[in-house]
Protein backbone atom coordinates (compact mmCIF):
# COMPACT_ATOMS: atom_id res chain seq x y z
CA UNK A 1 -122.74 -100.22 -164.55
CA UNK A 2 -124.44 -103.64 -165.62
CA UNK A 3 -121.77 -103.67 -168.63
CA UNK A 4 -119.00 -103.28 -166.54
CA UNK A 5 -119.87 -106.19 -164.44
CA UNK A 6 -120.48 -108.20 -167.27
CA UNK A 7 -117.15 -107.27 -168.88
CA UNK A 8 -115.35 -107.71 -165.50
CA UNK A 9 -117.02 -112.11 -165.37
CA UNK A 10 -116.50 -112.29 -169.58
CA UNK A 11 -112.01 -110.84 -168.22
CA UNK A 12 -112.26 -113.18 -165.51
CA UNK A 13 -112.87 -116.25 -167.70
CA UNK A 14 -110.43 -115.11 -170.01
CA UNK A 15 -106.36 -116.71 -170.39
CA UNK A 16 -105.37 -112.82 -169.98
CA UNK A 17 -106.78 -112.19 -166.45
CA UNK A 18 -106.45 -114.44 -163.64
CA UNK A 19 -106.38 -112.22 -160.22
CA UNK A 20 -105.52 -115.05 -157.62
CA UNK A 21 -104.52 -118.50 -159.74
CA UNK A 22 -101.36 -119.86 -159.53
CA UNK A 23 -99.36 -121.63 -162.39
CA UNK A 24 -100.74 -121.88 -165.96
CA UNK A 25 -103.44 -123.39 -167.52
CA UNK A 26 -103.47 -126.47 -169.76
CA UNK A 27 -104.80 -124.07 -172.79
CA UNK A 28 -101.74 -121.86 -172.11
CA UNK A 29 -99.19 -124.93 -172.02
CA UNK A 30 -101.08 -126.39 -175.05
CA UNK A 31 -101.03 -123.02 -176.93
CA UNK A 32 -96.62 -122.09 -175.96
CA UNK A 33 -96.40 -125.81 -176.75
CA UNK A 34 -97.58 -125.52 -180.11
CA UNK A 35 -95.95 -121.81 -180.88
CA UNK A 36 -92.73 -123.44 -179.81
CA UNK A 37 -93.21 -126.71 -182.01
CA UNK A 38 -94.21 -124.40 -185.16
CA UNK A 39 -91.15 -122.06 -184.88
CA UNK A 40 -88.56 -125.15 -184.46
CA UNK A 41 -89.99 -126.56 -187.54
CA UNK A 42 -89.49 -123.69 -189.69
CA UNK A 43 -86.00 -123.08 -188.21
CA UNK A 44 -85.34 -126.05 -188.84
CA UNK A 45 -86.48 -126.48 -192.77
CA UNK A 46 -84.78 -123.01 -192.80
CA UNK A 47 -81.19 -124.34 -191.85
CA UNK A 48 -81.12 -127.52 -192.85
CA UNK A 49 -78.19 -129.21 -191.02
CA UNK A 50 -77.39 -131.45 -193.69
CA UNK A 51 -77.52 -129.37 -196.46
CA UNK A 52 -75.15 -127.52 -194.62
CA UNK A 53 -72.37 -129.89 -193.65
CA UNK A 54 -72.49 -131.33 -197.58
CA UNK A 55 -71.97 -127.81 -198.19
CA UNK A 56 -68.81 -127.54 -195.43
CA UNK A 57 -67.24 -130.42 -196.54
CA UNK A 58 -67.23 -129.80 -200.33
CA UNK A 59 -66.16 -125.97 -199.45
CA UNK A 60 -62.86 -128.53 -197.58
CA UNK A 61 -62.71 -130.23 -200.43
CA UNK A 62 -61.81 -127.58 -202.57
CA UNK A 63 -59.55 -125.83 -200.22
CA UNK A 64 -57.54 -129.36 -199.87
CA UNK A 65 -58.04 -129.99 -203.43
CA UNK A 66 -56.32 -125.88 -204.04
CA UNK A 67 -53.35 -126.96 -201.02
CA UNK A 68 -52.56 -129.96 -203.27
CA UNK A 69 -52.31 -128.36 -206.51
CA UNK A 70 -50.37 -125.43 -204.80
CA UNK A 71 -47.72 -127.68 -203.22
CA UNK A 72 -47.15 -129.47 -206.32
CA UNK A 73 -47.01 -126.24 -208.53
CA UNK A 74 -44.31 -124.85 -205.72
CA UNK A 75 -42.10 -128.03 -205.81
CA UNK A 76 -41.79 -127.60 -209.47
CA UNK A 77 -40.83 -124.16 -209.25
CA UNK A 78 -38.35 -124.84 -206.69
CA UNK A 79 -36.69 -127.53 -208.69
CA UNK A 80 -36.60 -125.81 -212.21
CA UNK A 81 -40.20 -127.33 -213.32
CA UNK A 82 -39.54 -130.94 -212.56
CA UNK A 83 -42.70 -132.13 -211.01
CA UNK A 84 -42.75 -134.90 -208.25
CA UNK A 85 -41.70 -138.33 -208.76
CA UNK A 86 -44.50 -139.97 -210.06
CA UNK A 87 -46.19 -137.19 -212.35
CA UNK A 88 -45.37 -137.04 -215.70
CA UNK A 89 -46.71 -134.89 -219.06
CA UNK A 90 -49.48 -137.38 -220.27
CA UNK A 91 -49.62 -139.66 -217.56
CA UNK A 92 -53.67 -141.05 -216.52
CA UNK A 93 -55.31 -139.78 -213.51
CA UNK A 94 -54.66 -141.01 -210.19
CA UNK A 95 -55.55 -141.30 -207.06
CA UNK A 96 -53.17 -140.07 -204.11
CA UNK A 97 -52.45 -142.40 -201.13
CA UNK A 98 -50.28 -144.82 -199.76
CA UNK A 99 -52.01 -148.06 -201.13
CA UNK A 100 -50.44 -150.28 -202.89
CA UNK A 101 -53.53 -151.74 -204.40
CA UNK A 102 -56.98 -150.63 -204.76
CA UNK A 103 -57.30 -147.15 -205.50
CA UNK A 104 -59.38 -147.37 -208.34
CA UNK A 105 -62.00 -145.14 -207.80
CA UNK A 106 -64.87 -143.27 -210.36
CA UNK A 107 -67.08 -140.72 -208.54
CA UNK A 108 -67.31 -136.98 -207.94
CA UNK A 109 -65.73 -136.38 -211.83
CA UNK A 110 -62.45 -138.47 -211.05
CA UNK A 111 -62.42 -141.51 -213.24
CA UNK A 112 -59.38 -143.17 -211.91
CA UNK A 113 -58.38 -146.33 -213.39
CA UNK A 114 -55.05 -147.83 -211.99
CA UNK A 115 -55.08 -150.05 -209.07
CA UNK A 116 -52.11 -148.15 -207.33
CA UNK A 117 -52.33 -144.85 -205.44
CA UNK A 118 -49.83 -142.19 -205.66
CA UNK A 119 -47.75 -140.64 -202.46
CA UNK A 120 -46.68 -137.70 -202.69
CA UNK A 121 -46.19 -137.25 -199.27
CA UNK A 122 -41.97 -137.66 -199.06
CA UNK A 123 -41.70 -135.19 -202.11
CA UNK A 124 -44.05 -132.53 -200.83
CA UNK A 125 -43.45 -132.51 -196.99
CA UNK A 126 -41.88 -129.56 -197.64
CA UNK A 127 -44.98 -127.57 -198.74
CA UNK A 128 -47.94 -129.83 -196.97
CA UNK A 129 -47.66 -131.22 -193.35
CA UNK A 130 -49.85 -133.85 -194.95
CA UNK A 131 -51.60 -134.59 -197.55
CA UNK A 132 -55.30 -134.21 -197.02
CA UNK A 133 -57.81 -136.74 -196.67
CA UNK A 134 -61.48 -136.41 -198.04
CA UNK A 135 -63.38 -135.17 -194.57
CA UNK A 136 -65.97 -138.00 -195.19
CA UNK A 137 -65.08 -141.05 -193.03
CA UNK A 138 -64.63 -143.77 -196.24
CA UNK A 139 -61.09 -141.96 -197.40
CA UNK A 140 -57.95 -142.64 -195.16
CA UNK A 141 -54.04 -141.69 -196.18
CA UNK A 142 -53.74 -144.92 -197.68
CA UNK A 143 -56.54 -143.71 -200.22
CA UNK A 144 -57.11 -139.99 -199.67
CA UNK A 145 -60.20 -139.22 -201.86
CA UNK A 146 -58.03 -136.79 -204.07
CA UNK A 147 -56.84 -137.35 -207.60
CA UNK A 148 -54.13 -136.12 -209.67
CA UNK A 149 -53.80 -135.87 -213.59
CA UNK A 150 -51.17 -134.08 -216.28
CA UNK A 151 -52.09 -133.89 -219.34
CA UNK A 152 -50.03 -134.53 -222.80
CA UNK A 153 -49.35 -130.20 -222.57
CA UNK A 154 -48.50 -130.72 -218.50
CA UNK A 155 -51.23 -128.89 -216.86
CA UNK A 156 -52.09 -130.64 -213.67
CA UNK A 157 -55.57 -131.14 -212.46
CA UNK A 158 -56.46 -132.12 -208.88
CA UNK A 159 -59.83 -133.42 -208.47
CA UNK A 160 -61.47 -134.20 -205.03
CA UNK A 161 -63.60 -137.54 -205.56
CA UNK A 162 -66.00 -137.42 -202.92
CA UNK A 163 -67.62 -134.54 -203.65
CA UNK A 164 -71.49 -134.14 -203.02
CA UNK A 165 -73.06 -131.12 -204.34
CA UNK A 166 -73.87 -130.92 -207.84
CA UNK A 167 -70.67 -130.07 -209.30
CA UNK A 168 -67.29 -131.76 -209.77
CA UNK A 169 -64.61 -129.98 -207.53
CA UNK A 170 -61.14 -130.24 -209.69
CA UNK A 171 -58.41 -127.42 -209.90
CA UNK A 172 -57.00 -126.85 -213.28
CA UNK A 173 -53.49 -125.01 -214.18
């Protein structure tokens, strides 16, 4: 009998069993408090937001980077392998847009080196609503972020230029 009454004052003291309190006390605020805290941390290392949009826009990048290179590759075949005005067997890479000067631009694996961008909008409206922009906010149609090359044997390359992971995005055929 004496150890139940000393186990019934040692539950009464206890966070577990309260009989007539109301509300919570400042150990059990402290202690969800700091549960709560820890778990958001580790969610958060655990998704990393950034990480994640870098990742979204370079998976855009290659999808607009692939729509690109599939217009242009369609427009020849509709026109008995005459590419668009403007690309030519040998010519240097460049970068797509509507400027008229300074679209010189080295990053993300595109090394372009002329001043003037390329449109290909008027030839390929048939096959792209537009052409895409990089989804980062520096790129606009006037300079789109995306480069084109042909080589001397006239396989076209379309490389996007803003790319931020670890690897150059280009599409090769």
């Amino acid at each position: 009998m004496l150890n139940m009454r000393i186990l019934d004052k040692f539950l009464k003291r206890t966070l577990f069993y309260r009989r007539n309190s109301v509300g919570f006390t400042l150990i059990e605020l402290l202690l969800v408090m700091g549960i709560i805290s820890i778990l958001s941390v580790i969610t958060f290392n655990l998704l990393n937001p950034a990480q994640k949009f870098r990742q979204a826009r370079d998976i855009q990048r290659i999808n607009d980077a692939k729509a690109i290179f599939d217009a242009i590759i369609t427009y020849a075949a509709e026109n008995g392998g005459k590419h668009p005005d403007g690309l030519k067997n040998g010519m240097s890479e460049v970068q797509l847009g509507t400027f008229v000067f300074g679209c010189k631009i080295s990053t993300g694996g595109c090394n372009v080196a002329d001043e003037t961008c390329l449109d290909l909008s008027r030839p390929l409206k048939k096959y792209l609503k537009y052409i895409p922009i990089d989804p980062t906010s520096i790129y606009s149609p006037a300079n789109t972020g995306y480069s084109v090359v042909v080589d001397s044997n006239g396989i076209i390359t379309v490389r996007a230029c803003g790319a931020e992971g670890s690897i150059n995005i280009f599409v090769p055929r």
